[in-house]
Protein backbone atom coordinates (compact mmCIF):
# COMPACT_ATOMS: atom_id res chain seq x y z
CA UNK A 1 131.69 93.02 78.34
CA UNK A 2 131.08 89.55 80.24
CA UNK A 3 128.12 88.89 78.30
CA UNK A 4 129.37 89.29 75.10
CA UNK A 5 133.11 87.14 76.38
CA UNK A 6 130.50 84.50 77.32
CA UNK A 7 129.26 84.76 73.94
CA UNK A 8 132.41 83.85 72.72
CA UNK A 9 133.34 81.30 74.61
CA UNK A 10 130.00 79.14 74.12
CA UNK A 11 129.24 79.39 70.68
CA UNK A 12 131.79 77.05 69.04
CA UNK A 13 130.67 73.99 71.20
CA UNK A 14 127.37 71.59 71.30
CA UNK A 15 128.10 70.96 74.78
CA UNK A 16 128.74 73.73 77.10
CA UNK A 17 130.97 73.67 80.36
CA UNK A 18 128.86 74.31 83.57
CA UNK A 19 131.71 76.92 84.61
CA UNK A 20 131.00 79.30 81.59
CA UNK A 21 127.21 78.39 81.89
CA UNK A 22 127.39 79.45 85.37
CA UNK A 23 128.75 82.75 84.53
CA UNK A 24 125.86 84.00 81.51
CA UNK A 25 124.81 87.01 82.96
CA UNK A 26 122.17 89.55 81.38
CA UNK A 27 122.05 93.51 80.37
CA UNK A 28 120.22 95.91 82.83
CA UNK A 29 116.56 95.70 82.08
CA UNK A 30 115.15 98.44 79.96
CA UNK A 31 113.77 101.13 81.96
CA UNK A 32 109.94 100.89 83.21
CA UNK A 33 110.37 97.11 82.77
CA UNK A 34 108.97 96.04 86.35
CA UNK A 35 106.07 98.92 86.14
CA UNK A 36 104.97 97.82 82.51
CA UNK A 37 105.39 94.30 83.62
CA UNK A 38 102.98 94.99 86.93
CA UNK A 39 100.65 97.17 85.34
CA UNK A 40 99.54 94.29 83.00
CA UNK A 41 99.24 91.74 85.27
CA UNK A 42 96.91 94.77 87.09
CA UNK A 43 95.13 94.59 84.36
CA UNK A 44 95.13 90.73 83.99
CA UNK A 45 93.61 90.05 87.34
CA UNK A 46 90.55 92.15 86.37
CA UNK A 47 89.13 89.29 84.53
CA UNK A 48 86.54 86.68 86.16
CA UNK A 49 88.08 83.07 84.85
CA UNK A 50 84.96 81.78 85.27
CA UNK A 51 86.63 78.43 85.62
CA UNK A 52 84.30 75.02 84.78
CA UNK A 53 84.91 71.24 85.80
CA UNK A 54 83.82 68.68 83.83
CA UNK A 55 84.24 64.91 84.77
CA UNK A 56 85.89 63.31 81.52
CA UNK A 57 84.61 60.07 82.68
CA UNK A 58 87.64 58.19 82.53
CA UNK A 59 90.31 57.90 85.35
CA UNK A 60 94.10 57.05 85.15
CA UNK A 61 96.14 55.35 88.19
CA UNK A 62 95.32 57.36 91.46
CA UNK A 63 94.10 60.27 89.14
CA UNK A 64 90.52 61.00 88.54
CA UNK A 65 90.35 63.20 85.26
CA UNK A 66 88.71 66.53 84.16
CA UNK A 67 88.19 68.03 81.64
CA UNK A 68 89.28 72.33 82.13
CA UNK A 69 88.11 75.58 80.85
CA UNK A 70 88.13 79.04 81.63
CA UNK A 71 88.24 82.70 80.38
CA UNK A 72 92.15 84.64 79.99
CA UNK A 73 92.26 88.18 78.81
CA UNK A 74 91.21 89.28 75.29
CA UNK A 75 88.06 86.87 75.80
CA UNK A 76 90.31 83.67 75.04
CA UNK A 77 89.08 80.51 76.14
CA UNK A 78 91.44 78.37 77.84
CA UNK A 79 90.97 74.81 77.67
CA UNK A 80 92.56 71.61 79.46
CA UNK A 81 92.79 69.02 81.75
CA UNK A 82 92.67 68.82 86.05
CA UNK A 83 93.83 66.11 88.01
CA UNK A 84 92.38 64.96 91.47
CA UNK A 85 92.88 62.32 93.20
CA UNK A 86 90.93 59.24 93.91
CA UNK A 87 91.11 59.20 97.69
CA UNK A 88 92.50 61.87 100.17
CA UNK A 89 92.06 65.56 100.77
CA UNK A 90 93.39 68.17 98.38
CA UNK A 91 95.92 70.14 100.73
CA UNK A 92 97.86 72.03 97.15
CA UNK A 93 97.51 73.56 94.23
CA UNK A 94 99.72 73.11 90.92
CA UNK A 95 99.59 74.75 87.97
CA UNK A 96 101.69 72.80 85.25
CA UNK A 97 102.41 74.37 81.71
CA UNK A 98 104.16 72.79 78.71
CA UNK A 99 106.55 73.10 75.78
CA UNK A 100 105.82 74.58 72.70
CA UNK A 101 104.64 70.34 71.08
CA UNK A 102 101.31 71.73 73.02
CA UNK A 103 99.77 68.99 75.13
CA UNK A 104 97.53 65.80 74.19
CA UNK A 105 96.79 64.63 78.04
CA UNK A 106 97.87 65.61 81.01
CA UNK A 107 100.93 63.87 83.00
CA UNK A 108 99.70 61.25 85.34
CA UNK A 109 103.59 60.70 86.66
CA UNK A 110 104.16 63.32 89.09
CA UNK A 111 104.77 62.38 92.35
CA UNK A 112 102.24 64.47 94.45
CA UNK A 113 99.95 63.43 97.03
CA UNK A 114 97.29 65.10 98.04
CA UNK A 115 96.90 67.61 95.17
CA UNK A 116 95.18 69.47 92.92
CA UNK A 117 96.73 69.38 89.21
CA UNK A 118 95.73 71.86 86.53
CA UNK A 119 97.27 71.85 83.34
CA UNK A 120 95.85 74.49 81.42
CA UNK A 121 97.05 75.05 77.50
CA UNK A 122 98.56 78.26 76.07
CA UNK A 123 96.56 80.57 73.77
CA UNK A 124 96.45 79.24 70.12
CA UNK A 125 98.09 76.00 71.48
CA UNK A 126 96.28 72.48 71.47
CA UNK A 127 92.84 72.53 73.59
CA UNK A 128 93.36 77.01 73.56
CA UNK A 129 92.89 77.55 69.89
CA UNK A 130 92.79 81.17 69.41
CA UNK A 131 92.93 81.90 65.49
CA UNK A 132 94.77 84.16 63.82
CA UNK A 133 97.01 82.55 66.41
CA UNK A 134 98.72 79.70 64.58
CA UNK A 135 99.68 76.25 66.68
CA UNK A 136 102.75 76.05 65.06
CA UNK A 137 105.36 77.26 67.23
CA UNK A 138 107.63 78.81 64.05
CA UNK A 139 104.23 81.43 63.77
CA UNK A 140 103.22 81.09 67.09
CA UNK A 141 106.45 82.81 68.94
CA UNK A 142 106.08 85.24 66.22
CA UNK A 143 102.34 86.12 66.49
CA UNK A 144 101.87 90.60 66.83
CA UNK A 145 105.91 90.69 67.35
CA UNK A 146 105.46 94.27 66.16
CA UNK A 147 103.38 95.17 68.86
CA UNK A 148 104.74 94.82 71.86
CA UNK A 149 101.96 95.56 74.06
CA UNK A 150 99.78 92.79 72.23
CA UNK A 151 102.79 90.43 71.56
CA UNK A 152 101.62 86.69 72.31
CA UNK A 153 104.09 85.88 75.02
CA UNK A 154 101.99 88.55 77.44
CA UNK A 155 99.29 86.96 77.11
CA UNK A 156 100.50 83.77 77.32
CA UNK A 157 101.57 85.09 80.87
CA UNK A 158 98.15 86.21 81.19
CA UNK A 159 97.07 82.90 80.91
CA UNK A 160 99.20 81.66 83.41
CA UNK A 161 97.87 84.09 85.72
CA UNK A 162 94.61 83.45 85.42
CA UNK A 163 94.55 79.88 85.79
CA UNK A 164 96.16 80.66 89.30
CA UNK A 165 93.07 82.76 89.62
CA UNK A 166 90.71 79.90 88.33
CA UNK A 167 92.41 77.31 91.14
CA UNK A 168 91.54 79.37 93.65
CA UNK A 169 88.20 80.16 92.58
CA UNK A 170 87.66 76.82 92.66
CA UNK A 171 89.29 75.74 95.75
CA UNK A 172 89.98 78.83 97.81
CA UNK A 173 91.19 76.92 100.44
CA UNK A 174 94.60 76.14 98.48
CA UNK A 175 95.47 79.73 99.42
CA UNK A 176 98.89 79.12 99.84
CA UNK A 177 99.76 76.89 98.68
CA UNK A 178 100.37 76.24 95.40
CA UNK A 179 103.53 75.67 93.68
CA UNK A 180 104.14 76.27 89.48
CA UNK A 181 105.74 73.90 86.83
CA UNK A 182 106.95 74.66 83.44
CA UNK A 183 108.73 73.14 80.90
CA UNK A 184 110.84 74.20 77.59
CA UNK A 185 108.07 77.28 76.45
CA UNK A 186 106.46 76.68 79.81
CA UNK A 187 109.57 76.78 81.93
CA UNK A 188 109.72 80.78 79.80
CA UNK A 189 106.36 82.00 80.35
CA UNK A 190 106.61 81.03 83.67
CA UNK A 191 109.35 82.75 84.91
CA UNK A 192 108.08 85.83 83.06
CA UNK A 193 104.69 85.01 85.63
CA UNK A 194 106.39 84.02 88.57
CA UNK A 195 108.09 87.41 88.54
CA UNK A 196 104.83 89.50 89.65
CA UNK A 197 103.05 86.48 91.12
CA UNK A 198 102.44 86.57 94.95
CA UNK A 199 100.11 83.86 94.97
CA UNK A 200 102.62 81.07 93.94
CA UNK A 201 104.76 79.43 96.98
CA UNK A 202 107.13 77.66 95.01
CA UNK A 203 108.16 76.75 91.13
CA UNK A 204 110.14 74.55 88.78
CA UNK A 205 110.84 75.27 85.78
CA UNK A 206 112.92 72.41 83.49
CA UNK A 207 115.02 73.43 79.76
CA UNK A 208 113.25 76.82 79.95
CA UNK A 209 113.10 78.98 77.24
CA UNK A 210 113.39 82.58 76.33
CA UNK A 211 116.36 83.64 78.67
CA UNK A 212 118.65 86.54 77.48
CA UNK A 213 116.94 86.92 74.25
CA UNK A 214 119.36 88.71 72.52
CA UNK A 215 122.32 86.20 73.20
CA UNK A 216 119.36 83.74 72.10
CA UNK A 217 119.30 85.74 69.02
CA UNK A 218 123.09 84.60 67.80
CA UNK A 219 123.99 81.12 69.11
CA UNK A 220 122.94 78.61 66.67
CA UNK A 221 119.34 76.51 67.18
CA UNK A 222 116.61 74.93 66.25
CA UNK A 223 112.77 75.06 66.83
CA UNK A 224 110.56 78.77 67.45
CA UNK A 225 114.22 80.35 68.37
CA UNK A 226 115.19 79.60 64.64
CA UNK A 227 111.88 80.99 63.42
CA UNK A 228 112.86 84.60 65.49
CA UNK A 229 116.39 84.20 64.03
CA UNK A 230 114.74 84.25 60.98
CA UNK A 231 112.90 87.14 61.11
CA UNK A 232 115.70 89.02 62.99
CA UNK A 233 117.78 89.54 60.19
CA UNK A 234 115.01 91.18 58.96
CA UNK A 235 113.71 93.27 61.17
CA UNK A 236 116.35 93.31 63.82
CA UNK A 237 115.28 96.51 65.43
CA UNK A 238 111.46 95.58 65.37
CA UNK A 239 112.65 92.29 67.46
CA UNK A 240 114.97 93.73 69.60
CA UNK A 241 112.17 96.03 70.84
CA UNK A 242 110.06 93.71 71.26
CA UNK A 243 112.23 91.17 72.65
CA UNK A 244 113.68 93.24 75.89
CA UNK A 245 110.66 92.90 77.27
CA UNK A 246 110.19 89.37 77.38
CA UNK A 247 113.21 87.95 78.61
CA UNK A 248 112.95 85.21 81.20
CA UNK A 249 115.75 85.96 82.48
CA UNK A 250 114.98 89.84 83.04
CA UNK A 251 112.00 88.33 84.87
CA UNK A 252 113.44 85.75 87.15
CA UNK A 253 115.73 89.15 88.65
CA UNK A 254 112.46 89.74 90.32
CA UNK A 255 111.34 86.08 91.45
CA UNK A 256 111.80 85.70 95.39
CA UNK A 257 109.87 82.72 95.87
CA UNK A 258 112.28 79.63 96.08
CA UNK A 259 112.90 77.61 92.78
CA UNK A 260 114.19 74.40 91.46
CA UNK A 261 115.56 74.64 87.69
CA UNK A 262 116.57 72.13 85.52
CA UNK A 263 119.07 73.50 83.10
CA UNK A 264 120.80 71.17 80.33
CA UNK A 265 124.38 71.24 79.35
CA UNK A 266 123.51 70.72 75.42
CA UNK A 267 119.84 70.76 73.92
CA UNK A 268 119.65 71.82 70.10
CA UNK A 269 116.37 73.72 70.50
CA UNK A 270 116.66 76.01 74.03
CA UNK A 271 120.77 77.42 74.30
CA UNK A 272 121.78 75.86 77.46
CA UNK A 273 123.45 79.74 77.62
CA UNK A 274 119.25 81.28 77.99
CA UNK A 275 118.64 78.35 80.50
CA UNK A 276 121.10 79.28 82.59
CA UNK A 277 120.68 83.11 82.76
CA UNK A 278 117.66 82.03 84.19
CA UNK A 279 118.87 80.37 86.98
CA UNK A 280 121.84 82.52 87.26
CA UNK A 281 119.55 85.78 87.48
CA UNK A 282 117.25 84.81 90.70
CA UNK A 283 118.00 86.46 93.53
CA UNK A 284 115.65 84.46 95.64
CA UNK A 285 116.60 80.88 97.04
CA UNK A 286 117.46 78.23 94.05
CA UNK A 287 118.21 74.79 93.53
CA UNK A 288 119.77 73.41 90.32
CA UNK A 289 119.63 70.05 88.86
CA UNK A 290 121.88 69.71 85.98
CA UNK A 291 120.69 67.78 82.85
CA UNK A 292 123.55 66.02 80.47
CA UNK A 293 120.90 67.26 77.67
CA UNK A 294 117.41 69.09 76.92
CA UNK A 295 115.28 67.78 74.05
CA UNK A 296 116.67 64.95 72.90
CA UNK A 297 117.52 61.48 73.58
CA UNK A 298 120.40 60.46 75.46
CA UNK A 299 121.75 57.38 77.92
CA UNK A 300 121.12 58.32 81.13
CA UNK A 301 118.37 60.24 80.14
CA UNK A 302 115.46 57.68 82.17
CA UNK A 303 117.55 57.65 84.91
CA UNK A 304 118.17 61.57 85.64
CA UNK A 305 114.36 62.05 84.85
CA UNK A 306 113.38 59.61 87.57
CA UNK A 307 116.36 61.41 89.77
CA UNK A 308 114.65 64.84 89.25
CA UNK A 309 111.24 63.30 89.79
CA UNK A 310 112.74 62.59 93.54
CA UNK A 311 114.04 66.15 94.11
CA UNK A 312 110.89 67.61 92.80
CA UNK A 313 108.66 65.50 95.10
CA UNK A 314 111.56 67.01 98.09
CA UNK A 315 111.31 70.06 97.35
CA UNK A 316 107.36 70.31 97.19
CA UNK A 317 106.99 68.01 100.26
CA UNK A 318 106.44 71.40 102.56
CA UNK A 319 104.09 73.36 99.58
């Protein structure tokens, strides 16, 4: 089978060639995959977000700063930060998500003008606690794994949904156009959202996790992937049933909206192999910038960051 020859071929090495990366495909999906996957988000957008503002009295560069909350499914409470600017209209929308480190402050360095910038914060994660829930992303990624109807990563995508639903509520005039970004955990759940979201124009998602879950299940790592490892060779069926259905890459099958990944040749925590599923698995337009490495330090690391910064401000310009 291809997947399991590009198995093979990428496990022995820390740094993968693009050609085999480029060539990670994924198993058919299980079946009722894309009418489970829409009858949630159904579901999801039942919910009032009941979104709030509230001025954190502080600004930062050309950013004035706000504080964010709203209401996700199962009553959680969604907390974080909004961006606006200091001078200018607000002509889009972006909702911006992060890795599984949680968030302390939003990210002032993005290159958009005239814009609207939510970042909202995962169930159970930083300004979103949730308990039983645990921060920690070992017990986090793990949280009702034997339930897959209640596992965390749905609602997680719930909460992406939502605070769509809360940007529009509170500026209905971004109808749109607004445009999704996600990184490492974010760059996962996001895809997984993106799939049955119509009300997202365009989306980047950089390292992301959670592609082809049960390749992620054998290559070596670190991080939450290690914790599911763990409990794999446990309970390898209970994961496994879990698991196929919440693959990114399954998802991103059914993304049409056009997308900009950044996928990195090594990274110790998400298998460049699950990254590029991802990408490999849209069908809809895609643009890829390739990253010498994902979570960690390396050489030309500042100067491919302010490289993709560029591209990303491109390829919002018409959001």
């Amino acid at each position: 089978m291809e997947i399991e020859k590009s198995a093979k071929r990428i496990r022995p090495r820390h740094r993968y060639e693009l050609e085999d990366l480029l060539s990670v495909r994924v198993p058919p999906e299980p079946a009722g995959y894309a009418e489970k996957w829409r009858e949630w988000r159904e579901e999801a957008l039942e919910v009032s977000p009941l979104p709030s503002l509230k001025d954190a009295g502080y600004d930062r560069g050309d950013w004035r700063v706000f504080d964010l909350r709203y209401q996700s499914t199962d009553k959680v409470e969604i907390g974080g930060w909004a961006l606006l600017p200091k001078s200018g209209r607000v002509e889009r929308g972006f909702v911006i998500s992060h890795g599984y480190g949680g968030r302390l402050a939003p990210d002032y360095h993005f290159p958009f003008k005239n814009a609207a910038l939510m970042f909202p914060c995962a169930r159970g994660i930083s300004r979103s606690p949730h308990p039983p829930i645990s921060h920690e992303p070992r017990w986090h990624v793990r949280h009702d794994i034997d339930k897959p109807e209640r596992y965390v990563l749905r609602g997680c995508v719930e909460d992406v949904w939502l605070a769509v639903s809360a940007m529009l509520r509170l500026a209905p005039y971004l109808e749109g156009h607004i445009g999704y970004l996600g990184t490492s955990f974010g760059g996962g759940v996001g895809a997984m959202a993106l799939a049955w979201e119509d009300r997202v124009q365009k989306a980047h998602l950089k390292v992301p996790s959670f592609g082809h879950q049960m390749l992620r299940l054998q290559l070596k790592t670190m991080g939450s992937a290690a914790s599911v490892q763990t409990l794999y060779k446990k309970e390898p069926r209970l994961v496994e049933n879990t698991l196929q259905w919440f693959d990114a890459a399954q998802s991103a099958k059914h993304i049409k909206i056009p997308m900009h990944l950044a996928c990195a040749l090594a990274d110790p925590v998400v298998t460049p192999a699950g990254q590029f599923a991802i990408f490999n698995a849209l069908s809809g337009p895609k643009e890829l910038f390739t990253l010498e490495a994902g979570h960690m330090e390396y050489p030309d690391q500042e100067k491919q960051e302010k490289q993709l910064l560029r591209e990303l401000s491109s390829f919002f310009s018409d959001l």
